[in-house]
Every structure is written in structure tokens, then in C-alpha cells.
N, C-alpha and C. Protein backbone atom coordinates (compact mmCIF):
# COMPACT_ATOMS: atom_id res chain seq x y z
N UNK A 1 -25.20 9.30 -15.04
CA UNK A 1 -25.84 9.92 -13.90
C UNK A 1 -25.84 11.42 -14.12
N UNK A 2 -26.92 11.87 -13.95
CA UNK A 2 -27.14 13.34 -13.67
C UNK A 2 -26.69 14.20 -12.69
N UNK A 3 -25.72 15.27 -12.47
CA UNK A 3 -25.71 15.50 -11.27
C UNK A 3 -25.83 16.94 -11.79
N UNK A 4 -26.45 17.87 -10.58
CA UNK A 4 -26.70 19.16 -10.33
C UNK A 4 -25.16 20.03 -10.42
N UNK A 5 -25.36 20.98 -11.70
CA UNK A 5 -24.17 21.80 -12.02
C UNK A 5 -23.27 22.18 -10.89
N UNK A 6 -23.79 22.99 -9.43
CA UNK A 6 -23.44 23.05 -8.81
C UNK A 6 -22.90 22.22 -7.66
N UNK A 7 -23.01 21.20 -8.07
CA UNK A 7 -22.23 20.27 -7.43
C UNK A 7 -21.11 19.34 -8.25
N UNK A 8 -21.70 19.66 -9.48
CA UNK A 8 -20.36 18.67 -10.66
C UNK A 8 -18.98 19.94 -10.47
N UNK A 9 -19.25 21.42 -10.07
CA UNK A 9 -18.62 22.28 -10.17
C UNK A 9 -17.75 22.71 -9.01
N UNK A 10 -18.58 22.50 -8.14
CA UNK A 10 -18.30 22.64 -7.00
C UNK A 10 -18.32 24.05 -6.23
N UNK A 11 -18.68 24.86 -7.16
CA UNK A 11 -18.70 26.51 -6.87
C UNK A 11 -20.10 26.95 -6.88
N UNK A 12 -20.55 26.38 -6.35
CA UNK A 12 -22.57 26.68 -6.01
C UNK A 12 -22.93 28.11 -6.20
N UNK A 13 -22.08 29.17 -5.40
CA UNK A 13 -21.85 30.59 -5.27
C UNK A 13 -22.30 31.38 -6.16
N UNK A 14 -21.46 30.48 -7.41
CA UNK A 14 -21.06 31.40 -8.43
C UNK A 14 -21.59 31.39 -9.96
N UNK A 15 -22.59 30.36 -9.64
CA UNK A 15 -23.15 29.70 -10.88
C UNK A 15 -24.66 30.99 -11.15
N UNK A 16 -24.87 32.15 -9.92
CA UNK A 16 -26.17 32.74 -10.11
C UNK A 16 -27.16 32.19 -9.27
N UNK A 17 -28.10 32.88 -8.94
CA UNK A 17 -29.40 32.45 -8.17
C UNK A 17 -30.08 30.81 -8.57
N UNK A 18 -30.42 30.04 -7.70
CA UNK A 18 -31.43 28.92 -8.55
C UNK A 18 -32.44 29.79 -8.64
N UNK A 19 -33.09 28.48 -9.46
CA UNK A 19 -34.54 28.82 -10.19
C UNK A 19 -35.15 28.82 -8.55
N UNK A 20 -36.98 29.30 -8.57
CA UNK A 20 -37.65 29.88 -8.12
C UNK A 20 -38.22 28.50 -7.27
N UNK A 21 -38.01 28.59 -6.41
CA UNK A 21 -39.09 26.91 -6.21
C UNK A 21 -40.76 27.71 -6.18
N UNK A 22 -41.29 26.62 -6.59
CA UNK A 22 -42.63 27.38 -7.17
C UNK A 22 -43.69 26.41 -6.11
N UNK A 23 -44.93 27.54 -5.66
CA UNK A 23 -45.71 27.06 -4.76
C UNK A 23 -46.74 26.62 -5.36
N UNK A 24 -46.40 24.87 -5.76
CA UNK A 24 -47.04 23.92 -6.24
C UNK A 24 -48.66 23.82 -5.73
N UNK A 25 -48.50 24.01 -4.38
CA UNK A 25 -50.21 23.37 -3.76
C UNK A 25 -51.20 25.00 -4.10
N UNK A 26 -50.77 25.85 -4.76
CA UNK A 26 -51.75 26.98 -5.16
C UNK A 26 -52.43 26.83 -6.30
N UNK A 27 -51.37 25.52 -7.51
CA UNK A 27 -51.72 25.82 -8.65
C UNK A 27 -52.36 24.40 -9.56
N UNK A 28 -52.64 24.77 -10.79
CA UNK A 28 -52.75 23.56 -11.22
C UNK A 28 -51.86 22.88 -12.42
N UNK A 29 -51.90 22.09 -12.96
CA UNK A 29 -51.20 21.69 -14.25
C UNK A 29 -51.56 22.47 -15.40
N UNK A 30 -50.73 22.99 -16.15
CA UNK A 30 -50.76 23.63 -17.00
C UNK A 30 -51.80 22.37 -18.39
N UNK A 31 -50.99 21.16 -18.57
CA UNK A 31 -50.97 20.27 -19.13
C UNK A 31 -52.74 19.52 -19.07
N UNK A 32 -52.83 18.99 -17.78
CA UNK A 32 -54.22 18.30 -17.63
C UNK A 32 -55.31 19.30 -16.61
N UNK A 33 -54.89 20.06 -15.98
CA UNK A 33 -55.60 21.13 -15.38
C UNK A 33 -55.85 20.27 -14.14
N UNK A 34 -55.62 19.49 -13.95
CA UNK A 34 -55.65 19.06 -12.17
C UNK A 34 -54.66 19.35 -11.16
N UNK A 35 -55.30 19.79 -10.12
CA UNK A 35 -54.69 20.29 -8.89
C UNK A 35 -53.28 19.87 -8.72
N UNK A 36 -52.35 21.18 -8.00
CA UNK A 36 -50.78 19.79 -7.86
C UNK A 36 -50.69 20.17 -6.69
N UNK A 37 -50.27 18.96 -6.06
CA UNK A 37 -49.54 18.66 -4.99
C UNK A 37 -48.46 19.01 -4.53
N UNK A 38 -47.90 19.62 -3.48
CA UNK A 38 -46.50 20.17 -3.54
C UNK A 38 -45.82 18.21 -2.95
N UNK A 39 -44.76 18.12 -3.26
CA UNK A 39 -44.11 16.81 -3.24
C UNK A 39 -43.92 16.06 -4.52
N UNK A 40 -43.26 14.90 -4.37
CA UNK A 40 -42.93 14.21 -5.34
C UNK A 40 -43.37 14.09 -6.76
N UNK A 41 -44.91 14.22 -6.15
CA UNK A 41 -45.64 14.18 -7.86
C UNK A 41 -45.51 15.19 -8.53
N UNK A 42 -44.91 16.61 -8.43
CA UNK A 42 -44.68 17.59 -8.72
C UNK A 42 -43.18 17.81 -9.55
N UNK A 43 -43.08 18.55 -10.42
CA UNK A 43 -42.33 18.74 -11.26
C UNK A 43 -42.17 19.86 -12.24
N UNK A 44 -40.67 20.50 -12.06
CA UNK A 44 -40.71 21.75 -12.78
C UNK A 44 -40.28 21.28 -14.37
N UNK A 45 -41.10 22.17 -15.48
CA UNK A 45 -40.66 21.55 -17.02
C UNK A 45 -40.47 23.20 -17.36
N UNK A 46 -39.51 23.34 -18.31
CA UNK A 46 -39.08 24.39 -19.19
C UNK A 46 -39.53 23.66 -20.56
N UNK A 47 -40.81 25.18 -20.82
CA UNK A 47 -41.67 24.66 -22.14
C UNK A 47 -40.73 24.41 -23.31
N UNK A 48 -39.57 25.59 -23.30
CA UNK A 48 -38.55 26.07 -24.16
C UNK A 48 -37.55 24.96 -23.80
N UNK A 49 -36.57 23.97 -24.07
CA UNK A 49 -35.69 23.25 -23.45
C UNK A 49 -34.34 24.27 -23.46
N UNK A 50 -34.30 23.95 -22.27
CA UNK A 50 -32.30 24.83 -22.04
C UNK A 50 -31.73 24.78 -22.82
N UNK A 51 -31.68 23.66 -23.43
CA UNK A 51 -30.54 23.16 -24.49
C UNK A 51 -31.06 24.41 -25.73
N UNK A 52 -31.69 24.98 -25.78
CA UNK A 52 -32.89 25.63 -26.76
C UNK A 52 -32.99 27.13 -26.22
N UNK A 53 -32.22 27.51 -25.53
CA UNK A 53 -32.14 28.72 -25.29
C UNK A 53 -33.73 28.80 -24.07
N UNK A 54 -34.38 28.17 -23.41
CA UNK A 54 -35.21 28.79 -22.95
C UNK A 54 -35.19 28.98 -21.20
N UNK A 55 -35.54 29.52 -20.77
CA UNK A 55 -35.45 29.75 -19.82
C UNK A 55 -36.87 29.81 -18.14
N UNK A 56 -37.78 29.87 -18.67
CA UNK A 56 -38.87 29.74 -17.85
C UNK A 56 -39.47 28.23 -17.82
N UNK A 57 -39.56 28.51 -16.29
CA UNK A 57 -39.81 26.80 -15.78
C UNK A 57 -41.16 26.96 -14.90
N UNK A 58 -42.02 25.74 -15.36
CA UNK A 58 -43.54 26.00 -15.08
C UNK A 58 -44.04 24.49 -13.99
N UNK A 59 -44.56 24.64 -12.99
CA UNK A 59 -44.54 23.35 -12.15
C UNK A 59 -45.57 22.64 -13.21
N UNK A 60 -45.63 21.34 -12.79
CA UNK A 60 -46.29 20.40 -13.74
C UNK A 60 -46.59 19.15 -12.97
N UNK A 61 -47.28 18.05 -13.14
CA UNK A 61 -47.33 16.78 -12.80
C UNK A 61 -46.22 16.17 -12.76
N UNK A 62 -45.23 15.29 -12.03
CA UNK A 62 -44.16 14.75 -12.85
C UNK A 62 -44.65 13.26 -13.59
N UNK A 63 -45.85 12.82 -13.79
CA UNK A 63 -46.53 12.13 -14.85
C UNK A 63 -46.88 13.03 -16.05
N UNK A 64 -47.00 14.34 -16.61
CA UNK A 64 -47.33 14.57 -17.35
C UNK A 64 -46.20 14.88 -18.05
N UNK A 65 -45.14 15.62 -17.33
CA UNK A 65 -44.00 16.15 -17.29
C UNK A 65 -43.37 15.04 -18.35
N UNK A 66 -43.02 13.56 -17.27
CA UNK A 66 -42.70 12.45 -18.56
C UNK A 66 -43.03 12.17 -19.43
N UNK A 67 -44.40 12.49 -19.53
CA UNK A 67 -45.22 11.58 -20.89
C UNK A 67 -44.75 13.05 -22.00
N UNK A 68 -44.76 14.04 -21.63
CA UNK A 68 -43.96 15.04 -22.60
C UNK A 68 -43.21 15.14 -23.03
N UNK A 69 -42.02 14.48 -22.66
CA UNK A 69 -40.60 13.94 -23.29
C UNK A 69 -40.35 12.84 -23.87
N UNK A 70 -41.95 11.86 -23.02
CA UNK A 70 -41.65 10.75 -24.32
C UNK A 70 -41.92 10.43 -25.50
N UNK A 71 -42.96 12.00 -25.52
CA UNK A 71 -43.28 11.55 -26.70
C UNK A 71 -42.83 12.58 -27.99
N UNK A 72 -42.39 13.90 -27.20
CA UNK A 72 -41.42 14.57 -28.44
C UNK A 72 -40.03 14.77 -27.87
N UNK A 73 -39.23 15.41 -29.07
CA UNK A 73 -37.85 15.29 -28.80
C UNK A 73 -37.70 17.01 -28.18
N UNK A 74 -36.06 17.02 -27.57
CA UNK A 74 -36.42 18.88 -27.45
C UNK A 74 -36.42 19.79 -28.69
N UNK A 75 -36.07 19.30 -29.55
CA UNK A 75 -36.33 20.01 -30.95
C UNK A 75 -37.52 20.33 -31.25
N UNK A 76 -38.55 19.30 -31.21
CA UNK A 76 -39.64 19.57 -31.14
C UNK A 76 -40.54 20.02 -30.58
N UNK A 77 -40.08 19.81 -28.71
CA UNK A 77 -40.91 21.22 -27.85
C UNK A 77 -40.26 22.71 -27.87
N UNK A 78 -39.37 22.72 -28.78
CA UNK A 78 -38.65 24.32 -29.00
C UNK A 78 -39.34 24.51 -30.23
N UNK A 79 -39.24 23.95 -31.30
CA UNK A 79 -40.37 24.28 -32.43
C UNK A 79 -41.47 24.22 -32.68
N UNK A 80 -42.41 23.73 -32.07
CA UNK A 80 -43.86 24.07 -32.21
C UNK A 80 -44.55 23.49 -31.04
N UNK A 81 -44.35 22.64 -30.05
CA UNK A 81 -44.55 22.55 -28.96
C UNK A 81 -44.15 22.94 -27.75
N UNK A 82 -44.00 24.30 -28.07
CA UNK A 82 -43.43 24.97 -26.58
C UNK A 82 -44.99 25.62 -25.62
N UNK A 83 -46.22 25.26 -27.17
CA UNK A 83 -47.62 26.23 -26.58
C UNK A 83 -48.40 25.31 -25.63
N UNK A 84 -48.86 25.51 -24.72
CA UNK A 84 -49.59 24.14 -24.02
C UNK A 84 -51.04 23.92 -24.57
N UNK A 85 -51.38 24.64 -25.84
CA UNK A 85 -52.70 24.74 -26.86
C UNK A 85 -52.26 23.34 -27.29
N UNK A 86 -51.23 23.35 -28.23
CA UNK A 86 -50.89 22.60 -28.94
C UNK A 86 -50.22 21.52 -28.98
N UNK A 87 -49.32 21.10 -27.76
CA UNK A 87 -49.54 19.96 -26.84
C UNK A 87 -50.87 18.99 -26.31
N UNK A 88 -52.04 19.92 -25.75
CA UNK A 88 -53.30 19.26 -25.81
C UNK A 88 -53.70 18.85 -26.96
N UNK A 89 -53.03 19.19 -28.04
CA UNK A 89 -53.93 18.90 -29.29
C UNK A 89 -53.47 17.87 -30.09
N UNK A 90 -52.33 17.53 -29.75
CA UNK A 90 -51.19 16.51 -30.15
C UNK A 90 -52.30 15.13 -30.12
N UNK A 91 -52.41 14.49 -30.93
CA UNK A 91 -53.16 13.29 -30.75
C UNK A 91 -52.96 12.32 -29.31
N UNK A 92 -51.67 12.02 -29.34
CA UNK A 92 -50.76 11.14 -28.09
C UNK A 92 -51.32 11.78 -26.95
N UNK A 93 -51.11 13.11 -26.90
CA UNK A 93 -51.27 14.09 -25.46
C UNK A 93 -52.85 14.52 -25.71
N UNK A 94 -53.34 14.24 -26.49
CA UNK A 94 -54.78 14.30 -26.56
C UNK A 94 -55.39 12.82 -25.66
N UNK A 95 -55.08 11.68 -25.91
CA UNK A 95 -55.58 10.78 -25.42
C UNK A 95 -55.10 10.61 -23.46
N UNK A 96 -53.77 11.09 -22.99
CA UNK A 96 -52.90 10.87 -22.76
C UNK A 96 -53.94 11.52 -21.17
N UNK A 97 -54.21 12.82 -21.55
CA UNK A 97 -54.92 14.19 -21.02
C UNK A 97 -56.68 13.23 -20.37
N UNK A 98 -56.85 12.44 -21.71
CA UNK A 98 -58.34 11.78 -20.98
C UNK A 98 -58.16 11.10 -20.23
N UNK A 99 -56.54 10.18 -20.18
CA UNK A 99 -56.99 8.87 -19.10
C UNK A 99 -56.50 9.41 -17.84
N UNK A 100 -55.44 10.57 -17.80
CA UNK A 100 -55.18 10.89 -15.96
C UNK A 100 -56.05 11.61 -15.85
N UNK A 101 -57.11 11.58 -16.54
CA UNK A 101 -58.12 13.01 -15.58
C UNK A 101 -58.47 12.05 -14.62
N UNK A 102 -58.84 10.77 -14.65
CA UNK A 102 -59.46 9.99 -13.63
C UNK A 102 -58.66 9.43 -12.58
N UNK A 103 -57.40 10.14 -12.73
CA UNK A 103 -56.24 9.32 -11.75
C UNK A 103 -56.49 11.01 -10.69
N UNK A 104 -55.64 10.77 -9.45
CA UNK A 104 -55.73 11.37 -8.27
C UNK A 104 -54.51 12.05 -8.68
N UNK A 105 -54.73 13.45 -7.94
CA UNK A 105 -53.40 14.12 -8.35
C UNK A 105 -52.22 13.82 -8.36
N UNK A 106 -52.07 13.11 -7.26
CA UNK A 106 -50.80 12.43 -6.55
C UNK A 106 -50.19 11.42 -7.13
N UNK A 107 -50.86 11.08 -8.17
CA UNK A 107 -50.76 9.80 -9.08
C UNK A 107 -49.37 9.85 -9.76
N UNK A 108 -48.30 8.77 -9.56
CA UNK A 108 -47.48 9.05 -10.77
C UNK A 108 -46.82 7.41 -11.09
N UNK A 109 -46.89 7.54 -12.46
CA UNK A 109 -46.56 6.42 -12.82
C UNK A 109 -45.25 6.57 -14.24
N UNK A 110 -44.27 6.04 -14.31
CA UNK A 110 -43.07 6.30 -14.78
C UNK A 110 -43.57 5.83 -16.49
N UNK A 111 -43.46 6.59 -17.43
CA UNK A 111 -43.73 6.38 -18.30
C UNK A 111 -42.78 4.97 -18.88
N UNK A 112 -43.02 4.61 -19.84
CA UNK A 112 -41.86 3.47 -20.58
C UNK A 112 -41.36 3.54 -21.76
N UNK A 113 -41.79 4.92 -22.81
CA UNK A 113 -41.53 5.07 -23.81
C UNK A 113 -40.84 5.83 -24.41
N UNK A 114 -40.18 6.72 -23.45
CA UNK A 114 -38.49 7.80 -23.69
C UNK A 114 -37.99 6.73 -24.40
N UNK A 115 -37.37 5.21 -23.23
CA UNK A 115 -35.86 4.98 -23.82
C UNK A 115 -36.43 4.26 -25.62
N UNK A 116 -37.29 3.49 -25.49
CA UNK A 116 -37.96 2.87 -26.83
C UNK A 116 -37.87 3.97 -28.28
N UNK A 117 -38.28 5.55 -28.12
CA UNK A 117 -38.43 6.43 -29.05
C UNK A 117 -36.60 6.88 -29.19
N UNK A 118 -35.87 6.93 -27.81
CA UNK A 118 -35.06 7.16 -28.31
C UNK A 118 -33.80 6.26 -28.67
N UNK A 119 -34.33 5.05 -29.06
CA UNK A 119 -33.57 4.31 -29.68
C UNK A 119 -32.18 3.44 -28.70
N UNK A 120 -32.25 3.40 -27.60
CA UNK A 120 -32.02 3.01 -26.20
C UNK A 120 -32.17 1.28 -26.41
């Protein structure tokens, strides 16, 4: 189970400011360029992974958001997929990009292929 630092810690205080909550219903997906929704279907991704030294977090689909982790590792969105050029261009995220254009923003459907790639 995942739990939020500041609560595995118990010193919320002292851990620094949270991140920014970001005003989802202004913007669009970086990823497929459709409108986001502020709520559930919404989701913050760090292009750079933490684990990776990065630090800026960009709202996103949380369908696109998944299909981005399932299909590279964070090694690999810290080394050459941190650009959202080159993510679209990814064959997987090339096809990936045509079929939710026709889904509704709100759309989210749990990917199935994290635990499979990562050997789960």
C-alpha cells in the first residue's frame, strides 16, 4: 500500500509545502490534447520521475497518465521520454493517442499492462 509521506511520517509540517493543485478544468492534456476535467479523471504526472531527480508535475488524463507507465519504465521516461514530442511518437503512444481521441474526456479506463511488463 501506498501511503502519503506525510502521513507514513506523521510530521505533515515539516516535510515543505505540497505540490500546487493545478486548475485542471482551464487546461488540456499535454499527452492527447483533450480537455480535462477537474475530478477523478484527472491526474498529476512528473515527466522527470522523483525517483530521477525531477521535480515538475503536469495535470494529465489519469487514462493517459497509466497507459504511460505501462508502457515505459522510469528509467526510460527520465532518459528520453521525459519530451511529450516524443512520447506521441512512441509507436504504442502513437496508436494509444488515436483511439481516446474518440472517448469523452471523463473517460477512464484502468490500463492492464503495468503488472504484465513488469513481470508481476
Amino acid at each position: 500500500m501506498v501511503v502519503k509521506r506525510s502521513l507514513r511520517s506523521g510530521r505533515g509540517d515539516q516535510l515543505g509545502p505540497p505540490d500546487p493543485v493545478p486548475d485542471a478544468a482551464a487546461g488540456r492534456c499535454p499527452l492527447c490534447g483533450r480537455e480535462l476535467v477537474e475530478g477523478p479523471s484527472t491526474d498529476l504526472h512528473h515527466p522527470v520521475p522523483r525517483s530521477h531527480g525531477g521535480r515538475e508535475a503536469v495535470p494529465m488524463h489519469r487514462v493517459c497518465h497509466q497507459k504511460i507507465h505501462s508502457v515505459f519504465t522510469e528509467a526510460e521516461l527520465a532518459g528520453g521520454f521525459h519530451d511529450w514530442e516524443a512520447l506521441r511518437h512512441h509507436p504504442a503512444m502513437a496508436d494509444f493517442i488515436r483511439w481516446i481521441a474518440r472517448k469523452p474526456p471523463e473517460y477512464y479506463d484502468r490500463s492492464r499492462h503495468t503488472n504484465a511488463r513488469r513481470g508481476r
